[in-house]
N, C-alpha and C. Protein backbone atom coordinates (compact mmCIF):
# COMPACT_ATOMS: atom_id res chain seq x y z
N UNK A 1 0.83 -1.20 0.00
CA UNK A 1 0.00 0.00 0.00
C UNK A 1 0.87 1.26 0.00
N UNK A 2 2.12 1.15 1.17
CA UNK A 2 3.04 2.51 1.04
C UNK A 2 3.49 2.40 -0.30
N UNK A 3 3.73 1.19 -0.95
CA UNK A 3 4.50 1.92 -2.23
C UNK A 3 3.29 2.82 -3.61
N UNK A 4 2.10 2.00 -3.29
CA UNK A 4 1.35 2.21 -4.48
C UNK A 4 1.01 4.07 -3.95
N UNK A 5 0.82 4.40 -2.71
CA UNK A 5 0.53 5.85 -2.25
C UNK A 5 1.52 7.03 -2.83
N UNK A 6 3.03 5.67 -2.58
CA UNK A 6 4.12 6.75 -3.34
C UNK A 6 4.63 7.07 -4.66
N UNK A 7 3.48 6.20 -5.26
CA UNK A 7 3.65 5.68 -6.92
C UNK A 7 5.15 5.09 -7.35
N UNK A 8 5.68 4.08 -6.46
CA UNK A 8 6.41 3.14 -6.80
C UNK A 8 6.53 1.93 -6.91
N UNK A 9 7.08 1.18 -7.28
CA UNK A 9 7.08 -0.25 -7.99
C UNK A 9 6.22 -1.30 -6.95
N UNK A 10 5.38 -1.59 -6.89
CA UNK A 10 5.56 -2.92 -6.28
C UNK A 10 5.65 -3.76 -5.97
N UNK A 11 6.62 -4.03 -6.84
CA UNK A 11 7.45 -5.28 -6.30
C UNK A 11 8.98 -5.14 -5.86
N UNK A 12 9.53 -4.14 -6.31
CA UNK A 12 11.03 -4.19 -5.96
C UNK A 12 11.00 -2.58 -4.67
N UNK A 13 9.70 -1.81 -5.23
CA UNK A 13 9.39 -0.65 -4.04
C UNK A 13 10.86 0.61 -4.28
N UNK A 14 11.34 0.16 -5.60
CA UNK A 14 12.22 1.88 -5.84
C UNK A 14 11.92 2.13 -7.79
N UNK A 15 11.59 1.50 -8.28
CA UNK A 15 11.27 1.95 -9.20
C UNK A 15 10.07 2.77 -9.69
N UNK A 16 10.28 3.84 -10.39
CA UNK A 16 8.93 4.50 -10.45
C UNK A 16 7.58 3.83 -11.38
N UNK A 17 6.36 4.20 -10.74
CA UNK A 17 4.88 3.69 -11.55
C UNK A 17 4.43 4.66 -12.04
N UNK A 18 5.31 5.86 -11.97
CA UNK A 18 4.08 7.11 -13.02
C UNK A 18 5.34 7.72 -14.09
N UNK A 19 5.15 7.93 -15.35
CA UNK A 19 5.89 8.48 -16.35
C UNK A 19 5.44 10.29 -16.65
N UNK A 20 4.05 10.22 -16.32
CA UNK A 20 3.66 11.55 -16.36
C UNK A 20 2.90 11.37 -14.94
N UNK A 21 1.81 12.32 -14.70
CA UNK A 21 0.69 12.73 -14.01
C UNK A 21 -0.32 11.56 -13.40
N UNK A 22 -0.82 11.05 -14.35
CA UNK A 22 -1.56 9.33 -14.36
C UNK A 22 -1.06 8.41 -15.56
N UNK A 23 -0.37 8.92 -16.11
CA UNK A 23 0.53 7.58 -16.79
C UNK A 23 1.16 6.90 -16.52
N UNK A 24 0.85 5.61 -16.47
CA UNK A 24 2.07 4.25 -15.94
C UNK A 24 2.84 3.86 -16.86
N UNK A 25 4.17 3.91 -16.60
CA UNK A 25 5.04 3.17 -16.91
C UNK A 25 4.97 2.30 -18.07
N UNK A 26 5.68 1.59 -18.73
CA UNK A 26 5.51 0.30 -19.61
C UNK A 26 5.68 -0.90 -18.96
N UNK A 27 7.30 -0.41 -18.01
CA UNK A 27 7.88 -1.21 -17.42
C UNK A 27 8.89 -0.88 -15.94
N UNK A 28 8.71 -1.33 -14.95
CA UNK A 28 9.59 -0.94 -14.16
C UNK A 28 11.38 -0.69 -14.57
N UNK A 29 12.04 0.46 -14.48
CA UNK A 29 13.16 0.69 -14.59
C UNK A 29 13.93 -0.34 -13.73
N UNK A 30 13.79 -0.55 -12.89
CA UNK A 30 14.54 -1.22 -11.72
C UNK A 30 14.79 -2.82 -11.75
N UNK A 31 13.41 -3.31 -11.84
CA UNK A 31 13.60 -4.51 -11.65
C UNK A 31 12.51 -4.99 -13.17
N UNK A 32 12.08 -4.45 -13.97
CA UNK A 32 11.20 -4.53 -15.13
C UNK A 32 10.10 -5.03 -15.16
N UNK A 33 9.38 -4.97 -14.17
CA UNK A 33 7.85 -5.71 -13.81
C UNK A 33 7.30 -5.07 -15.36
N UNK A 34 6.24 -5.67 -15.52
CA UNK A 34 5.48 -5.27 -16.87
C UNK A 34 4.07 -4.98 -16.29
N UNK A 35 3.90 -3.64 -16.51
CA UNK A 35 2.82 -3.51 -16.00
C UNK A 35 1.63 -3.57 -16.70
N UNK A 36 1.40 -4.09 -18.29
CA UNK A 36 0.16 -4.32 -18.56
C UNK A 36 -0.97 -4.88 -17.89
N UNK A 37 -0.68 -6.03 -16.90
CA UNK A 37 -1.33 -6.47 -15.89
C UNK A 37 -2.60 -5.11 -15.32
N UNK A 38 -1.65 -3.83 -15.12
CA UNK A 38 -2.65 -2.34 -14.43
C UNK A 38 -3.55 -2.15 -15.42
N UNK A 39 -5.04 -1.82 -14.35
CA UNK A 39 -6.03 -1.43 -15.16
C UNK A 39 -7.30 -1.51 -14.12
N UNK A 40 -6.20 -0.28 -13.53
CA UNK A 40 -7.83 0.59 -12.48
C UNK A 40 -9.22 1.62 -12.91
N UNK A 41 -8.97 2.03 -14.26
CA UNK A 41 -9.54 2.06 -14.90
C UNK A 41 -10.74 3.33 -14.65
N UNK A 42 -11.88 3.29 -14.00
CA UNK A 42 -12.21 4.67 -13.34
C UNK A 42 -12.08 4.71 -11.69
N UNK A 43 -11.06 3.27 -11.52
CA UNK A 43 -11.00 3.39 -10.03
C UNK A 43 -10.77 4.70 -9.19
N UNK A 44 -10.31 5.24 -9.47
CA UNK A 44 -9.42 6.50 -8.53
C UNK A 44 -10.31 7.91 -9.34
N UNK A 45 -10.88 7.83 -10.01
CA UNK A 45 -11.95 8.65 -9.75
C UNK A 45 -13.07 8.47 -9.28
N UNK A 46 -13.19 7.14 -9.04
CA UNK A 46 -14.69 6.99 -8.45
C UNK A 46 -14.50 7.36 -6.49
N UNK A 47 -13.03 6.81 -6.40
CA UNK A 47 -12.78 7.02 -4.85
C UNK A 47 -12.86 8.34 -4.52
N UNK A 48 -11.69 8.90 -5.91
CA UNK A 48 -12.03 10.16 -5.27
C UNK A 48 -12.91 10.82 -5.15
N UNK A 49 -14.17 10.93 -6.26
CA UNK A 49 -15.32 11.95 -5.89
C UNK A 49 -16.26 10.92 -4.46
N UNK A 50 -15.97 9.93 -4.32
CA UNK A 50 -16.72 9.50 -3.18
C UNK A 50 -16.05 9.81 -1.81
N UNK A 51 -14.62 9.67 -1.70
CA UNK A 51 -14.40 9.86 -0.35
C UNK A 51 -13.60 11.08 -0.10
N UNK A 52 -13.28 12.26 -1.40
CA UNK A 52 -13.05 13.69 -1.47
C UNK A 52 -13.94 14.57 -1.65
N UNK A 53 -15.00 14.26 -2.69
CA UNK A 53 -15.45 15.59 -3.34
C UNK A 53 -17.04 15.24 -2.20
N UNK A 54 -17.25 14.18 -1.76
CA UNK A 54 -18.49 14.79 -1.06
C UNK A 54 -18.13 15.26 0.13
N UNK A 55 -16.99 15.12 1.01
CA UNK A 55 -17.07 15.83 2.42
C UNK A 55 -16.93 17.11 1.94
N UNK A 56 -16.41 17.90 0.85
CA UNK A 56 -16.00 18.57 0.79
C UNK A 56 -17.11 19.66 -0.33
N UNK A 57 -17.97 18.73 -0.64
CA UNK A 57 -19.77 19.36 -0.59
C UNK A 57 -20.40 19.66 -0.01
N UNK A 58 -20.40 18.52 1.26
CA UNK A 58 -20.39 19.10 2.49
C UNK A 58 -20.31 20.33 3.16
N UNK A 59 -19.10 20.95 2.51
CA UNK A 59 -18.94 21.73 3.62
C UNK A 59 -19.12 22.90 2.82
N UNK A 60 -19.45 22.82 1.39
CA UNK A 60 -19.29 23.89 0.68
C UNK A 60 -20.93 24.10 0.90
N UNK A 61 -22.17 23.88 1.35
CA UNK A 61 -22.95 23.45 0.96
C UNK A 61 -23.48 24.14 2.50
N UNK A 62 -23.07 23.59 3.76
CA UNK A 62 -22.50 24.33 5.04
C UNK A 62 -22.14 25.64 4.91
N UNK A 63 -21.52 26.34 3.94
CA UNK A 63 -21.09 27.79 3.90
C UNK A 63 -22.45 28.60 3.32
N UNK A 64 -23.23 27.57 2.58
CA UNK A 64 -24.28 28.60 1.68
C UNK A 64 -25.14 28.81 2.77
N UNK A 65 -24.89 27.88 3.37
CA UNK A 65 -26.81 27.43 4.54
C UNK A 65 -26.22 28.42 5.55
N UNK A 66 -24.72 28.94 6.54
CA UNK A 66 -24.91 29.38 7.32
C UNK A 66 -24.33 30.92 6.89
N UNK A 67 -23.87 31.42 5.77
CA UNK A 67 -23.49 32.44 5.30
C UNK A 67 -24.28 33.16 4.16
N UNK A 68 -24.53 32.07 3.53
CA UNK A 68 -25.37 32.91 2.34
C UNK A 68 -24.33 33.67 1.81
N UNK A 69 -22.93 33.04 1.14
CA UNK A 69 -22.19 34.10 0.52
C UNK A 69 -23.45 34.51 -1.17
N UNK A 70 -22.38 35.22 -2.10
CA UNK A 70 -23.12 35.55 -3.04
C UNK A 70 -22.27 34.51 -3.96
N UNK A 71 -23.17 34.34 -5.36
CA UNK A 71 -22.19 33.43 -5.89
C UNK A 71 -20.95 33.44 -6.82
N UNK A 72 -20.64 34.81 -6.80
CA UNK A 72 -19.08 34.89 -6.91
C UNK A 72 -17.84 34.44 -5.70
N UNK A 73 -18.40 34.33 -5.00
CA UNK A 73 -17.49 34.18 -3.63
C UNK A 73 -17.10 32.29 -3.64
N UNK A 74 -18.38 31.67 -4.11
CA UNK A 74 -18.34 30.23 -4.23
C UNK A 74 -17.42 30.03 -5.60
N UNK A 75 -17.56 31.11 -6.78
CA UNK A 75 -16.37 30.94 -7.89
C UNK A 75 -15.25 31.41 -7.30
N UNK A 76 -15.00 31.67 -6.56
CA UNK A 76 -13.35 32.42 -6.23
C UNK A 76 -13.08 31.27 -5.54
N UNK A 77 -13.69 30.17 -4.33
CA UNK A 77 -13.60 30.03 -3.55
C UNK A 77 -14.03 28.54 -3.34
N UNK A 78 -15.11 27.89 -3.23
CA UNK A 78 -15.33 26.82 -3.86
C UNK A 78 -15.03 25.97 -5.12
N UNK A 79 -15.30 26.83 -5.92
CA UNK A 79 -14.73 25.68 -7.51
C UNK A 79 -13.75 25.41 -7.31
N UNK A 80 -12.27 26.03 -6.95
CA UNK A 80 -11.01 26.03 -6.59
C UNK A 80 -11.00 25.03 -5.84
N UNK A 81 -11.46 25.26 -4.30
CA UNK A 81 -11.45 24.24 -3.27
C UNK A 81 -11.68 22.61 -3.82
N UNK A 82 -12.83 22.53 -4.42
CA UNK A 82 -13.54 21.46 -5.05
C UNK A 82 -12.43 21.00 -5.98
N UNK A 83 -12.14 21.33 -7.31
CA UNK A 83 -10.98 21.00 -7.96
C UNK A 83 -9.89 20.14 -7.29
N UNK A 84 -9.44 21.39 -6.73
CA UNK A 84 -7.75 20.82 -5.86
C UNK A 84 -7.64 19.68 -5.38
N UNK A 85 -9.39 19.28 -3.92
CA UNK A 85 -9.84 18.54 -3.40
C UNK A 85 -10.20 17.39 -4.30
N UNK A 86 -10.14 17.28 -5.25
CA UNK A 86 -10.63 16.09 -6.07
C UNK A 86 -9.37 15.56 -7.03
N UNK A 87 -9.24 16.42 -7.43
CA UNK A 87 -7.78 15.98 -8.09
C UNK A 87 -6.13 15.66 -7.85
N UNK A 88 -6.20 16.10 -6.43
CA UNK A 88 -4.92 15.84 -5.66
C UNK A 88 -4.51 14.41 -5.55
N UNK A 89 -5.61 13.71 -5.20
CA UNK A 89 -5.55 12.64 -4.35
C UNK A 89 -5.60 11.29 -6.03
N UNK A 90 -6.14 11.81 -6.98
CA UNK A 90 -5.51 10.44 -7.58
C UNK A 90 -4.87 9.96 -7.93
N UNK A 91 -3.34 10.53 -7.93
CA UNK A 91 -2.36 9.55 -8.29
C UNK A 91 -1.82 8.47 -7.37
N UNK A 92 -2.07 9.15 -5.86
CA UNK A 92 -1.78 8.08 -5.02
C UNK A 92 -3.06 7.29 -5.11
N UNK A 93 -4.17 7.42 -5.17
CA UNK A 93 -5.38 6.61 -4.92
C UNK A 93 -5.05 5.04 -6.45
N UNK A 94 -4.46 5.80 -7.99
CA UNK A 94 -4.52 5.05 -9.13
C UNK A 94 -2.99 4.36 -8.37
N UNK A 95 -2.03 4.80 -8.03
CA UNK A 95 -0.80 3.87 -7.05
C UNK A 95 -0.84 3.08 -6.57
N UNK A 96 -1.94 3.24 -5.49
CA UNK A 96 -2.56 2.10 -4.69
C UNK A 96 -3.60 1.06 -5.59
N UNK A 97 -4.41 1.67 -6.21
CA UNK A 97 -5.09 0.66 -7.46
C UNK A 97 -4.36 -0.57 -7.81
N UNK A 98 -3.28 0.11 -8.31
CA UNK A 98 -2.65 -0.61 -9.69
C UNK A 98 -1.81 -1.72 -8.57
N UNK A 99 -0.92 -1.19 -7.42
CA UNK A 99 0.08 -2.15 -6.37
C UNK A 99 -1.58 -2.78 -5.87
N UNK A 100 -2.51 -2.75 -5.55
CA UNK A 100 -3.00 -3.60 -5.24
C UNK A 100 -3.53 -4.78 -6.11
N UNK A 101 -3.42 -4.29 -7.42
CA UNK A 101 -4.13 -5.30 -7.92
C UNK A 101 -2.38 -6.09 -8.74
N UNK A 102 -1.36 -5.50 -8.18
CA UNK A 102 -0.18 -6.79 -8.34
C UNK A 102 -0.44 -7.85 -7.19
N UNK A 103 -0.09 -6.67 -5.89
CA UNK A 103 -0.34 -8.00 -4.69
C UNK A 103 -1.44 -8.83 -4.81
N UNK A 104 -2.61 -8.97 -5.27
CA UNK A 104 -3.85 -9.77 -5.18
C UNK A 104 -3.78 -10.65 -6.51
N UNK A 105 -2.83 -9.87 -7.56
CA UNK A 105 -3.03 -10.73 -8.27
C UNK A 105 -4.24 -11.02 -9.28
N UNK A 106 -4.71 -9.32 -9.57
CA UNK A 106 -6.21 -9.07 -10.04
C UNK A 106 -6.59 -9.49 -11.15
N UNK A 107 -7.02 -10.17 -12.16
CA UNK A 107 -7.46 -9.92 -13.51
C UNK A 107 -8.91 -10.61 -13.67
N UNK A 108 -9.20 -10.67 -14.78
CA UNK A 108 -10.42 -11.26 -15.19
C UNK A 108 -10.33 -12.64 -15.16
N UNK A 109 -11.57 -12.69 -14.57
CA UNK A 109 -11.74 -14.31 -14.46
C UNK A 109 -11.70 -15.13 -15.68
N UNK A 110 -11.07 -16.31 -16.27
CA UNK A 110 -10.58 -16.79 -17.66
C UNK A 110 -10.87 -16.42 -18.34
N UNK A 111 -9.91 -15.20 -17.90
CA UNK A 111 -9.00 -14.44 -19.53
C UNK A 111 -7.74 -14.98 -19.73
N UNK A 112 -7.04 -16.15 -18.70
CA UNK A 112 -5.47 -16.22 -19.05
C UNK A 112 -5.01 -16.34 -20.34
N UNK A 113 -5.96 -17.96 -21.13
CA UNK A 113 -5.46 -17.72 -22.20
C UNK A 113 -5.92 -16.80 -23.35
N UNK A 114 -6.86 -16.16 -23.13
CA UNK A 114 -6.71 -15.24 -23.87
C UNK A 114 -5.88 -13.85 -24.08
N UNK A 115 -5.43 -13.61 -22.68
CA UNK A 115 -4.53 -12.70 -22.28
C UNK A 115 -3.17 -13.00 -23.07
N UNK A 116 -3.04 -14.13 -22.84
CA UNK A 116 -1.67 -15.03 -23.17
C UNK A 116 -1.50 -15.08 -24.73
N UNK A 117 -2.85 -15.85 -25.14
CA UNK A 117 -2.96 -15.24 -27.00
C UNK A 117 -2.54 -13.79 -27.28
N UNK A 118 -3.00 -13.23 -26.84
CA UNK A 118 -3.14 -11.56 -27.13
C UNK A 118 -1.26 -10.73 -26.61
N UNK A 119 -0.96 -11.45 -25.88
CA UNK A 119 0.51 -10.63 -25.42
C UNK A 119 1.95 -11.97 -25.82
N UNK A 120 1.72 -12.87 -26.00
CA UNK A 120 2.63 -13.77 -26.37
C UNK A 120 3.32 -14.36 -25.38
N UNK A 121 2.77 -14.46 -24.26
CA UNK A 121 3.29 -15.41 -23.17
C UNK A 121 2.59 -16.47 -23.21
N UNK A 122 3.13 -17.45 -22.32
CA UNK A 122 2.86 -18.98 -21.54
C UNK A 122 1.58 -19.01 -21.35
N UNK A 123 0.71 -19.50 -21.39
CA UNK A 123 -0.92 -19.76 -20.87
C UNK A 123 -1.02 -20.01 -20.13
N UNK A 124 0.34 -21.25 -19.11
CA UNK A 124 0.24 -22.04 -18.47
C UNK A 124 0.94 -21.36 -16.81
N UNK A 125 1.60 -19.98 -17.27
CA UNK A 125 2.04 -19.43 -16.26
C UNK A 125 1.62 -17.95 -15.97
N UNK A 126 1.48 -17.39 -14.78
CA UNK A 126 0.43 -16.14 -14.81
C UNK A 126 1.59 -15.40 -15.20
N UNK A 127 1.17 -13.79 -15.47
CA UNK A 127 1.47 -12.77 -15.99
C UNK A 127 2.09 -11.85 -15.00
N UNK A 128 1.86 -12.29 -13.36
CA UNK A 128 2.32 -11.47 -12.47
C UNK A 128 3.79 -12.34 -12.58
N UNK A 129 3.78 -13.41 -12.77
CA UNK A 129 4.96 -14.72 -12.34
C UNK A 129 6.31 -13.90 -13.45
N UNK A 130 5.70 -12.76 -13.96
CA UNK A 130 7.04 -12.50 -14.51
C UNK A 130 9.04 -12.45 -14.38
């Protein structure tokens, strides 16, 4: 989990998992894990607007009911908040995605050999076993 938060490898835990912003890798530098296996897919936006953007509706929502600003004050001030608050948090949230679904070992239920057709490995050996 610490490595996927820090967007690094996990399996060797020093190689990097992001090439840009939310882009992964091809391959670990370090130890060369292959990360086609990743594929969180709208994971880390769904976390985030569920366990960022509503407390933080919450509270924007709290400012109208006990202030009554006007609604330029919520554009200076909210949209910003809201943004930042939503978008901060997914690269560690897609980090943790992707290292969790090495440790568990995630994919679709028999897809191996089709996985295996499709990328040119073993059928007979998984894709994490790299």
């Amino acid at each position: 989990m610490r490595c996927g938060w820090k967007g690094l490898c996990p399996r060797c835990g020093q190689g990097r998992m992001f090439r840009s912003w939310l882009k992964i890798v091809d391959r670990c530098g370090t130890c060369g894990l292959d990360y086609r296996f990743a594929a969180p897919d709208d994971g880390p936006a769904f976390f985030s607007l569920c366990v960022c953007a509503l407390p933080l509706i919450a509270f924007v929502v709290w400012v109208q009911v006990a202030f009554d600003p006007p609604a330029w004050v919520h554009l200076l001030t909210s949209v910003p908040f809201m943004a930042i608050g939503t978008l901060l948090p997914l690269r560690p949230i897609k980090g943790w995605l992707v290292a969790s679904q090495y440790v568990n070992r995630a994919q679709e239920a028999g897809t191996r050999k089709l996985w295996a057709q499709l990328h040119g490995t073993d059928p007979e050996r998984s894709d994490f076993d790299q």
